[in-house]
N, C-alpha and C. Protein backbone atom coordinates (compact mmCIF):
# COMPACT_ATOMS: atom_id res chain seq x y z
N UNK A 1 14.14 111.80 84.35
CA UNK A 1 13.77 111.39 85.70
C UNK A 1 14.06 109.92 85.95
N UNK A 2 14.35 109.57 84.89
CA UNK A 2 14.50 108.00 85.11
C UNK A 2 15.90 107.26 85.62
N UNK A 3 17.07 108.06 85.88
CA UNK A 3 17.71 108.18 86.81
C UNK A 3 17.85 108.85 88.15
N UNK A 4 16.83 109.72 88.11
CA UNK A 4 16.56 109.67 89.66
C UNK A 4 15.93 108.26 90.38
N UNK A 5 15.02 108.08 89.22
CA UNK A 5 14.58 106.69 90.11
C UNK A 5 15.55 105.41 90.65
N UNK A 6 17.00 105.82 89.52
CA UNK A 6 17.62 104.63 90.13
C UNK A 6 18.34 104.98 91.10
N UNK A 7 18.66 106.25 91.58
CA UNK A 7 18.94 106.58 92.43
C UNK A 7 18.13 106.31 94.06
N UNK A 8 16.97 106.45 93.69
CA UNK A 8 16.90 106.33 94.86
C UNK A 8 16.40 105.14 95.23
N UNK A 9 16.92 104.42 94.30
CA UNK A 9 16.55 102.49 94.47
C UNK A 9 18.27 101.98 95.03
N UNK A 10 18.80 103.09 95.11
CA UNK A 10 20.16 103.22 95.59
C UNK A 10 21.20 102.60 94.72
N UNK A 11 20.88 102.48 93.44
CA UNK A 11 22.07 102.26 92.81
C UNK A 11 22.77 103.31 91.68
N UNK A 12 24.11 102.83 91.07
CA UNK A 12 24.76 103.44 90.58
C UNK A 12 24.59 104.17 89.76
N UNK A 13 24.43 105.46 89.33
CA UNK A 13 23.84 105.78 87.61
C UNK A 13 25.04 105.78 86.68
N UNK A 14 26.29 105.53 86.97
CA UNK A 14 27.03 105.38 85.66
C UNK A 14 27.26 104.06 85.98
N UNK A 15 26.95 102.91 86.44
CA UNK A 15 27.06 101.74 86.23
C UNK A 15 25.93 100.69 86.38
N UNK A 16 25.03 101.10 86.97
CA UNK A 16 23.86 100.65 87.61
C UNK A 16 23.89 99.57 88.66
N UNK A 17 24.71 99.44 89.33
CA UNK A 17 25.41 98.80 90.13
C UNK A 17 24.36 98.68 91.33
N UNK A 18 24.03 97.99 92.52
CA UNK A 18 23.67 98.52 93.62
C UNK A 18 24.61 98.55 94.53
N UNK A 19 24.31 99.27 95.57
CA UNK A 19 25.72 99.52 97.02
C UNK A 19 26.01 97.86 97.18
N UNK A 20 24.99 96.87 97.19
CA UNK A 20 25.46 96.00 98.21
C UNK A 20 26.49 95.21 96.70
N UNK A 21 26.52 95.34 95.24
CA UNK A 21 26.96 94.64 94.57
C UNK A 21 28.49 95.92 94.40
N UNK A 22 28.75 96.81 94.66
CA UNK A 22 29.87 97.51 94.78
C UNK A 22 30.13 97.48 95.85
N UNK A 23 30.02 96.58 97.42
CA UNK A 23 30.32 96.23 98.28
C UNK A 23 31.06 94.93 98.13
N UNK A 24 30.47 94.17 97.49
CA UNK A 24 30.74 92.94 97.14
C UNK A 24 32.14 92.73 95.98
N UNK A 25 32.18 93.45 94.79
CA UNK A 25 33.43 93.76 94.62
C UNK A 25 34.67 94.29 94.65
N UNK A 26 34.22 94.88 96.23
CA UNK A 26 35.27 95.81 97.04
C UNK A 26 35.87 97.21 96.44
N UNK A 27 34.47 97.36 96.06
CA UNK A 27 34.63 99.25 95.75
C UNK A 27 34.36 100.18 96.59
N UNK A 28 33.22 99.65 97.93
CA UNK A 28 33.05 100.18 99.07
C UNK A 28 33.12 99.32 99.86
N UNK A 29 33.67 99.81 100.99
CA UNK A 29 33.65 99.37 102.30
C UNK A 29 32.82 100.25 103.38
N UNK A 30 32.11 99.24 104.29
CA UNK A 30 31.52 99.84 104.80
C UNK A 30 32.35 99.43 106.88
N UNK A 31 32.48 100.84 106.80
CA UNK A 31 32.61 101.19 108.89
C UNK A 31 31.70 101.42 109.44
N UNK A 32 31.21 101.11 110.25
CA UNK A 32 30.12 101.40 111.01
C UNK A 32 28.70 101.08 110.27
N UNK A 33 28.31 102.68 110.18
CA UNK A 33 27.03 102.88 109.44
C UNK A 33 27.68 103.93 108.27
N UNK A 34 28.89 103.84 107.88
CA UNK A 34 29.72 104.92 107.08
C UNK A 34 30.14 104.42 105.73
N UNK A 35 29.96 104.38 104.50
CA UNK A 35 30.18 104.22 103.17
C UNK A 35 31.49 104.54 102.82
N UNK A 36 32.48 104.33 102.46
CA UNK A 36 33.80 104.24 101.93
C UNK A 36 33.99 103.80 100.31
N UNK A 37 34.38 104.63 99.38
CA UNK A 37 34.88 103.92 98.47
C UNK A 37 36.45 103.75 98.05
N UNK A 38 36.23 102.74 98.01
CA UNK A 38 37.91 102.14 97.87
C UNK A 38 38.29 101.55 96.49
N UNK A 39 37.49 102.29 95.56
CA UNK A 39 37.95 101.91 93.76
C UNK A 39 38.93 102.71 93.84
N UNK A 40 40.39 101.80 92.95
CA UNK A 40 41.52 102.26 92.51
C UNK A 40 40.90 103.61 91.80
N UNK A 41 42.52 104.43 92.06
CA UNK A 41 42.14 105.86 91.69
C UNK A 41 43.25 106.06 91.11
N UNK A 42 42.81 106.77 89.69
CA UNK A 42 43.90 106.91 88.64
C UNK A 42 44.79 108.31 89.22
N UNK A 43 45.67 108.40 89.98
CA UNK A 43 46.24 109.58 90.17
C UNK A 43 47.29 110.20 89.24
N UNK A 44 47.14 110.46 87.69
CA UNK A 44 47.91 110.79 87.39
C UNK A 44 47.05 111.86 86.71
N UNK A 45 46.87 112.49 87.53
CA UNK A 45 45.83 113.61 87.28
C UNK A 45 46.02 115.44 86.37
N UNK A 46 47.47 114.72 86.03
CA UNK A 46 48.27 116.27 85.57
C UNK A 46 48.66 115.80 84.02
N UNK A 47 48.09 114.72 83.64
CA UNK A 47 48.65 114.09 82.19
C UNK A 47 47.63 114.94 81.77
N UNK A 48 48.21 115.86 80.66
CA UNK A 48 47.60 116.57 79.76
C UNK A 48 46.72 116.34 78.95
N UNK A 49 46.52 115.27 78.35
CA UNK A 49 45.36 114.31 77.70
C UNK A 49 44.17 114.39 78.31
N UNK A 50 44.20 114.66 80.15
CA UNK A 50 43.25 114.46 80.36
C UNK A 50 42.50 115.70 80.50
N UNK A 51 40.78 115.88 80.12
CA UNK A 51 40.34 116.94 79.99
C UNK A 51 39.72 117.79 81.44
N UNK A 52 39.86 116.88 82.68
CA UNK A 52 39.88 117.25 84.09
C UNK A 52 41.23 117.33 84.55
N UNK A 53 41.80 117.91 84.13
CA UNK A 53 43.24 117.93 84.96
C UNK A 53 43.38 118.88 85.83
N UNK A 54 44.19 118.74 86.91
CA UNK A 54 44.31 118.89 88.10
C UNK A 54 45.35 120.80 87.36
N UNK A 55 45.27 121.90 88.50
CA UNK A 55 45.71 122.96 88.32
C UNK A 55 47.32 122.60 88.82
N UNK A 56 48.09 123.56 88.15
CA UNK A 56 49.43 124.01 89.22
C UNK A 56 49.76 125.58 89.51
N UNK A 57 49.64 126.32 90.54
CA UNK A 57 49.75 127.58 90.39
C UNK A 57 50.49 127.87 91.77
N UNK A 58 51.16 128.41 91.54
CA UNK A 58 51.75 129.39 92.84
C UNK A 58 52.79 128.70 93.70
N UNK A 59 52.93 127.01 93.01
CA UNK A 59 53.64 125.87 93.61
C UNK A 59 52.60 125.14 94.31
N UNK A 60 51.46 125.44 94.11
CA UNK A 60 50.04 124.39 94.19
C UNK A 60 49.77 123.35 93.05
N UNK A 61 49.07 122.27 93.68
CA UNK A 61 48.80 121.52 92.68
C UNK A 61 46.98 120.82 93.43
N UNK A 62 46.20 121.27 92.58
CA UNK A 62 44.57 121.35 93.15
C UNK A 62 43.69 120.75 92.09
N UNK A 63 42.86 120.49 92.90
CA UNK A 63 41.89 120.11 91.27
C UNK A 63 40.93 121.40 90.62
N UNK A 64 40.57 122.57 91.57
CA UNK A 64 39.60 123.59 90.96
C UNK A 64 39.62 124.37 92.00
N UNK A 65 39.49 125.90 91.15
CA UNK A 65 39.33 126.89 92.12
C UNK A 65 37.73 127.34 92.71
N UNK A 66 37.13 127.29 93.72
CA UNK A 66 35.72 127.70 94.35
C UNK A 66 35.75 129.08 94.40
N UNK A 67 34.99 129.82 93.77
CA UNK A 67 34.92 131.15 94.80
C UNK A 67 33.37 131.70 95.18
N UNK A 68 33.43 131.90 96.64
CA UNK A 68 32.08 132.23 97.19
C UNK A 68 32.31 133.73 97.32
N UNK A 69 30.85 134.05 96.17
CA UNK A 69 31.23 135.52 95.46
C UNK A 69 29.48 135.69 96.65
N UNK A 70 29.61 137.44 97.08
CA UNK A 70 28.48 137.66 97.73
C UNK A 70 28.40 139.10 97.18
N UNK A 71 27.16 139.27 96.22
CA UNK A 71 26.78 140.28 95.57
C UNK A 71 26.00 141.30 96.51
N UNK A 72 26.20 142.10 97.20
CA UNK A 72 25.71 143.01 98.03
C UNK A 72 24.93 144.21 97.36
N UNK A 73 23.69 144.68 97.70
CA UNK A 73 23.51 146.38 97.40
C UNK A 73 23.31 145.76 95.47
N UNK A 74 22.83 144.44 95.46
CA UNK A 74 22.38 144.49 93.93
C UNK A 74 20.62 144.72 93.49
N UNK A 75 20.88 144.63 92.18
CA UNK A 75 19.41 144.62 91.55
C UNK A 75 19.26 143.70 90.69
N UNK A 76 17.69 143.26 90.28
CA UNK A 76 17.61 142.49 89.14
C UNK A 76 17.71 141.37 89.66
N UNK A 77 18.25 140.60 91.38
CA UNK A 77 18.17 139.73 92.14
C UNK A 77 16.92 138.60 91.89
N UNK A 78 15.97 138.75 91.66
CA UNK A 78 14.49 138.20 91.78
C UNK A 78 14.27 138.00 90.30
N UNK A 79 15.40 138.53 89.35
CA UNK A 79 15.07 138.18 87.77
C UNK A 79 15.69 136.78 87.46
N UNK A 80 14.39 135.84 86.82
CA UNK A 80 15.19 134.21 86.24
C UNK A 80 16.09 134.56 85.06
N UNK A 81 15.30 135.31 84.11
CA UNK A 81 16.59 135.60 82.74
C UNK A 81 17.75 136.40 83.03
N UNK A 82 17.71 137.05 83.82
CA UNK A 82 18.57 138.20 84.49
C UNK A 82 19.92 137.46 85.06
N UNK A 83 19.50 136.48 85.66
CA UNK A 83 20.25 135.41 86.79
C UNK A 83 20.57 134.63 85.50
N UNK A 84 19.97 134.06 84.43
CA UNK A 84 20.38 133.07 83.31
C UNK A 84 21.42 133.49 82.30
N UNK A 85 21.08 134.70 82.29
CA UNK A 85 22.12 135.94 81.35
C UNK A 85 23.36 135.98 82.24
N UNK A 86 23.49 136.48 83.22
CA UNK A 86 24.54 136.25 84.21
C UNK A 86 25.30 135.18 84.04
N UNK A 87 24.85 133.92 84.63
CA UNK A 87 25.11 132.53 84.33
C UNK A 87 26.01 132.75 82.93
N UNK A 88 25.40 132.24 82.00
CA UNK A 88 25.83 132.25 79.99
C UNK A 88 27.07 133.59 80.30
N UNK A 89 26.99 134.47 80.96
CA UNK A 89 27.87 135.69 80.55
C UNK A 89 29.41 135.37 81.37
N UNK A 90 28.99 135.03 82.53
CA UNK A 90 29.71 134.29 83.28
C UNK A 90 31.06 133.06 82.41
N UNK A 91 30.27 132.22 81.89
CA UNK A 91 30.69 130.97 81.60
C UNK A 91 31.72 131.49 79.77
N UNK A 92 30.66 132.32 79.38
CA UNK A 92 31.66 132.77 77.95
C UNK A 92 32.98 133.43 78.86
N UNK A 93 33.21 134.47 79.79
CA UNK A 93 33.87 135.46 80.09
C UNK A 93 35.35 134.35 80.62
N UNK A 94 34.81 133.48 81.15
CA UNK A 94 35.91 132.40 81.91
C UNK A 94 36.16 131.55 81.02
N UNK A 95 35.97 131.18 80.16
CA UNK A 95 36.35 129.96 79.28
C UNK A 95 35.85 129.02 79.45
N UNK A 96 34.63 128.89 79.90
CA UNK A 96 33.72 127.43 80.43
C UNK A 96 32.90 126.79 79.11
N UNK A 97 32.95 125.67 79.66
CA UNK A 97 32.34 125.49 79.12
C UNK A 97 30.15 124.86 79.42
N UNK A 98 29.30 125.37 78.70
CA UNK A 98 28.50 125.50 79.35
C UNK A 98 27.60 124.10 79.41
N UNK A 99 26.69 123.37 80.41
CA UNK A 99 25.91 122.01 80.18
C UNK A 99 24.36 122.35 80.14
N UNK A 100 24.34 122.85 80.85
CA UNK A 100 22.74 122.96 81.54
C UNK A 100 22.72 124.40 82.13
N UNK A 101 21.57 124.70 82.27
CA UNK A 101 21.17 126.06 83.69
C UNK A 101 19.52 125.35 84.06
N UNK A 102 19.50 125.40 85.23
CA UNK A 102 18.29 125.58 85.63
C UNK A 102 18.13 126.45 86.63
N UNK A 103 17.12 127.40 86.96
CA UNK A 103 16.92 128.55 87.52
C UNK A 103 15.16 128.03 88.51
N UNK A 104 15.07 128.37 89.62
CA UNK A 104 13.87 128.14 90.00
C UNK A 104 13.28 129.74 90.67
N UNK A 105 12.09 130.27 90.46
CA UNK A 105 11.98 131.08 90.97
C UNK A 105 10.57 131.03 92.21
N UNK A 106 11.10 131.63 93.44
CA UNK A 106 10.37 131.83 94.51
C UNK A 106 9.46 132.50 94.45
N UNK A 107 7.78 132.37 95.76
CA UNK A 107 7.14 133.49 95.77
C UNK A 107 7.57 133.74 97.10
N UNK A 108 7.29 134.77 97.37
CA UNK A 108 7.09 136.26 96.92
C UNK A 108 8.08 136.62 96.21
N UNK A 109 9.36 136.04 96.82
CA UNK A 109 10.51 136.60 96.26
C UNK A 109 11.90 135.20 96.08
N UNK A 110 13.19 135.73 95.44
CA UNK A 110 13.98 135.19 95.79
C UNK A 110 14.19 133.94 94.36
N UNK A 111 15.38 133.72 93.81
CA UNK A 111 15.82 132.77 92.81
C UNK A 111 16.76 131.78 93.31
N UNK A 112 16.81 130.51 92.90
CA UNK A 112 17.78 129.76 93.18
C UNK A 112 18.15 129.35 91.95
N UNK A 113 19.46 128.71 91.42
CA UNK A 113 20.01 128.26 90.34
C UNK A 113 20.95 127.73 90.55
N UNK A 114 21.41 127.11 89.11
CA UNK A 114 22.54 126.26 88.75
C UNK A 114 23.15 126.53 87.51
N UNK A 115 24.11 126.32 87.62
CA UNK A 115 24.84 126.50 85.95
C UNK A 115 25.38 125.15 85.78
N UNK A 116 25.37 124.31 85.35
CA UNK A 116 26.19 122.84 85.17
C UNK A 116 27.35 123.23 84.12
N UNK A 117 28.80 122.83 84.60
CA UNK A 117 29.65 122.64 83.15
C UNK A 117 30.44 121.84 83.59
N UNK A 118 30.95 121.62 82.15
CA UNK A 118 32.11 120.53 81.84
C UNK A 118 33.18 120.89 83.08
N UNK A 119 33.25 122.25 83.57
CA UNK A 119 33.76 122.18 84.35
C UNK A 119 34.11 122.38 86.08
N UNK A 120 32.59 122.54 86.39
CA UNK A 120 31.55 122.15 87.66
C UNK A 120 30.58 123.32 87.89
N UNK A 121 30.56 123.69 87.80
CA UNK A 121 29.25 124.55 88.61
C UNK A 121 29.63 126.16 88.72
N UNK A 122 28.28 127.04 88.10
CA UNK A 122 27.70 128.43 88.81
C UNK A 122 26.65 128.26 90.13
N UNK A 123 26.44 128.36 90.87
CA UNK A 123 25.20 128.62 91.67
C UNK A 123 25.07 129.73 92.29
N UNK A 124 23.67 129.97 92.39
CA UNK A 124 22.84 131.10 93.11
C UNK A 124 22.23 130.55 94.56
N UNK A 125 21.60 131.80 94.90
CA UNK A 125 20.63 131.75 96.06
C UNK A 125 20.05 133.45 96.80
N UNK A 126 19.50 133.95 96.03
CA UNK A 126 19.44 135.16 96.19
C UNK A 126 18.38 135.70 96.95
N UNK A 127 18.33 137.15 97.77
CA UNK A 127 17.21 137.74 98.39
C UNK A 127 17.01 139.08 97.97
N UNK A 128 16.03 139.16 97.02
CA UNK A 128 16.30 140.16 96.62
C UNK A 128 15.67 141.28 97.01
N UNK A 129 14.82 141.20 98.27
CA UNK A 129 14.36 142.22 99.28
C UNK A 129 15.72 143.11 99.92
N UNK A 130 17.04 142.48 100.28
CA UNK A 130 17.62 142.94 100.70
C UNK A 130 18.69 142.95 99.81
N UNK A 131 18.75 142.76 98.54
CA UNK A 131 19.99 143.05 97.31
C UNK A 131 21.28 142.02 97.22
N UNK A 132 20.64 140.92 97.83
CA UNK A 132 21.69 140.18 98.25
C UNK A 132 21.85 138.78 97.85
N UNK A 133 22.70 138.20 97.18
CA UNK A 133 23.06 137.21 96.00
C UNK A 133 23.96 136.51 96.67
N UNK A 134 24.07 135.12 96.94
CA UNK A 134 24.84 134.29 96.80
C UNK A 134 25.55 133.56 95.68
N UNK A 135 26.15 133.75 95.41
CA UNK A 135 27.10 132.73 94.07
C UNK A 135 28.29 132.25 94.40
N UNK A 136 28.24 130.85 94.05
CA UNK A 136 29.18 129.75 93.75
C UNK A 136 29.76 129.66 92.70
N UNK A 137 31.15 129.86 92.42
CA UNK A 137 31.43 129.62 90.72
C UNK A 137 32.62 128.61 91.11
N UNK A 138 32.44 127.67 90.88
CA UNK A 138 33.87 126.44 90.87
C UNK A 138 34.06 125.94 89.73
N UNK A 139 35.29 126.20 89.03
CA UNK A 139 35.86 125.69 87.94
C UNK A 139 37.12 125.12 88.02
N UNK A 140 37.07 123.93 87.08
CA UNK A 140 38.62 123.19 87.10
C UNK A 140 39.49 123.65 85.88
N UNK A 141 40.36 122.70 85.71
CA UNK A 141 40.90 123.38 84.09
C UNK A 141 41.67 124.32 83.51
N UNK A 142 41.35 124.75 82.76
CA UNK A 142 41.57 126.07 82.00
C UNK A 142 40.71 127.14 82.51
N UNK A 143 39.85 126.97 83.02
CA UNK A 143 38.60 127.96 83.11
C UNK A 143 39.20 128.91 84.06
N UNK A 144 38.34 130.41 83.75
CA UNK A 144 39.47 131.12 85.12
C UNK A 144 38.34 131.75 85.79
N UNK A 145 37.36 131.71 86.79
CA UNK A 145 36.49 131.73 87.64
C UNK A 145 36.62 133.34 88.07
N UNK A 146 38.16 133.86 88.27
CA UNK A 146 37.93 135.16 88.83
C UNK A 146 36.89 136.15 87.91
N UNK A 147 37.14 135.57 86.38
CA UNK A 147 36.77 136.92 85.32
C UNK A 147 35.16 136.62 85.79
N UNK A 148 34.64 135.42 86.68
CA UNK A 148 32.90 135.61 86.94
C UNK A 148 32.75 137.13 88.17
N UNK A 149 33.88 137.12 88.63
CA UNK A 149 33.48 138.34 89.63
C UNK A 149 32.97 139.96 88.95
N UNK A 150 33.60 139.75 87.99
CA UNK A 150 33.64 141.69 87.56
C UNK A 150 31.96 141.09 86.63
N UNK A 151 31.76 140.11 86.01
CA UNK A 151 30.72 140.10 85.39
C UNK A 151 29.30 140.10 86.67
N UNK A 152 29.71 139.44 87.48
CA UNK A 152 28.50 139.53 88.37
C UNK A 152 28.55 140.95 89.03
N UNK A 153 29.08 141.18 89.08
CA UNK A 153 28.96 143.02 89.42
C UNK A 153 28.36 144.02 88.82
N UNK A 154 28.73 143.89 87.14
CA UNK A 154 28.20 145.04 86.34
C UNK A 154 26.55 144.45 86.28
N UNK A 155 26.12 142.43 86.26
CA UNK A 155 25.29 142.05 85.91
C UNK A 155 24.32 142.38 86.98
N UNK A 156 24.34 142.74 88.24
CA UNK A 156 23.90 143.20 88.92
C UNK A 156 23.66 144.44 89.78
N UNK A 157 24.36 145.19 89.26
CA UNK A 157 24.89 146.60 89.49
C UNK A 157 25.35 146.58 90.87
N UNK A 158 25.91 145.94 91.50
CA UNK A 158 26.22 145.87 92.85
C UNK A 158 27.07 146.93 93.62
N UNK A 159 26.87 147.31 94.88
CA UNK A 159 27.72 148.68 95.34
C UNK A 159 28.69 147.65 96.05
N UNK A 160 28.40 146.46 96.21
CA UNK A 160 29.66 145.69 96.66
C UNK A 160 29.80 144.28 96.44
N UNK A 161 30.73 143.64 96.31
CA UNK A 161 31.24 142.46 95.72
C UNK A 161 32.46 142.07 96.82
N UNK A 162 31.97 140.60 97.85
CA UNK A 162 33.08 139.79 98.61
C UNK A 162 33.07 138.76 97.80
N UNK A 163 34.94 138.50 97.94
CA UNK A 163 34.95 137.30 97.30
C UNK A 163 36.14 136.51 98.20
N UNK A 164 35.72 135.01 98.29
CA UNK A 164 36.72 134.46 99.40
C UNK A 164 36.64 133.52 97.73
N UNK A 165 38.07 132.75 98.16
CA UNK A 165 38.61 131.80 97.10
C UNK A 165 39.22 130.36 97.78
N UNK A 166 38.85 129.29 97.62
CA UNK A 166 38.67 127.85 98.25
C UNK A 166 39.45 127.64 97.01
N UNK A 167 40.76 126.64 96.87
CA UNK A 167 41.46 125.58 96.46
C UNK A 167 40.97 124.26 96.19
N UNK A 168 39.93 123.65 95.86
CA UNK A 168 39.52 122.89 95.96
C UNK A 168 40.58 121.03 95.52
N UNK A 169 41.09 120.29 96.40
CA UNK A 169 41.88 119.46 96.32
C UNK A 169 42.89 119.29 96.54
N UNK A 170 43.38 120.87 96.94
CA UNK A 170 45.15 120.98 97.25
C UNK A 170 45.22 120.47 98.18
N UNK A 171 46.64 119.69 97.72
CA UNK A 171 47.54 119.16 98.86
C UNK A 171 46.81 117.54 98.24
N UNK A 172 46.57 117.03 98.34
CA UNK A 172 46.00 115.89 97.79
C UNK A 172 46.77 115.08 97.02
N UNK A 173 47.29 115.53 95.93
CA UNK A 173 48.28 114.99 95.19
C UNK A 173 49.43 115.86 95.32
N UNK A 174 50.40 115.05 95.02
CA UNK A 174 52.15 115.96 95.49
C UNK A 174 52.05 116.51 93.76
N UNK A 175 53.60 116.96 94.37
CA UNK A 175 53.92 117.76 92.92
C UNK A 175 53.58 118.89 92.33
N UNK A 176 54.76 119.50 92.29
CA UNK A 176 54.45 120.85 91.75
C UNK A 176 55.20 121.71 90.81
């Protein structure tokens, strides 16, 4: 908790910086009432060394694929280990790698969660009066996010599974 506190003393947590002293060395600029950061940015984001590297697929070049998966007609919705098992089953099945989970559970009903990884995020938001699951799975990397769809299906027995797929960064950097 002790970086939340510096957070909300408004400064940096990987540098401990405050806004007005990363203002001052022209890392942000400020418009209006609008925050800008203007720290040099290493764009060579496809050097293999690095362990966030940017995707190339299809003649794309992105930093991570999003997909907003909507578990319909499921069960087991309102379960924390159920939803945590998911999560872990999820993250082995894609090649993730895993940081954290935290899971919060609602009354009467209903779970929210997180999966943290090395290579961004599972999330939930579920109702499980009406069988119905929200999940976020965004991975960069190597990781391959689709194989979370067939696992959240069987993990929930779902009679249906939408999945829309977000690019996250394309077009951003050239090259392909």
């Amino acid at each position: 908790m002790e970086n939340a506190n510096l957070f909300r003393l408004g400064m940096d947590l990987e540098t401990g910086a405050t806004h007005e002293e990363a203002i001052h060395r022209g890392h942000l600029a400020v418009v209006g009432d609008t925050e800008t950061n203007t720290a040099p940015v290493d764009r060579d984001v496809m050097d293999p060394s690095r362990d966030d590297h940017f995707i190339r697929r299809d003649g794309k070049v992105f930093a991570g694929t999003h997909l907003i998966i909507e578990v319909i007609e499921g069960s087991g919705l309102d379960e924390e280990a159920r939803i945590q098992k998911a999560f872990r089953d999820c993250v082995t099945e894609c090649g993730a790698t895993l940081l954290h989970i935290h899971t919060h559970k609602f009354s009467p009903q209903g779970v929210s969660g997180v999966a943290v990884l090395a290579e961004s995020h599972i999330s939930v938001h579920t109702w499980p009066e009406i069988g119905y699951g929200a999940f976020d799975v965004f991975m960069c990397g190597d990781a391959q996010p689709w194989k979370s769809v067939e696992v959240l299906r069987a993990a929930f027995d779902a009679g249906e599974v939408r999945v829309r797929e977000l690019l996250r960064g394309d077009g951003i950097c050239a090259g392909a």
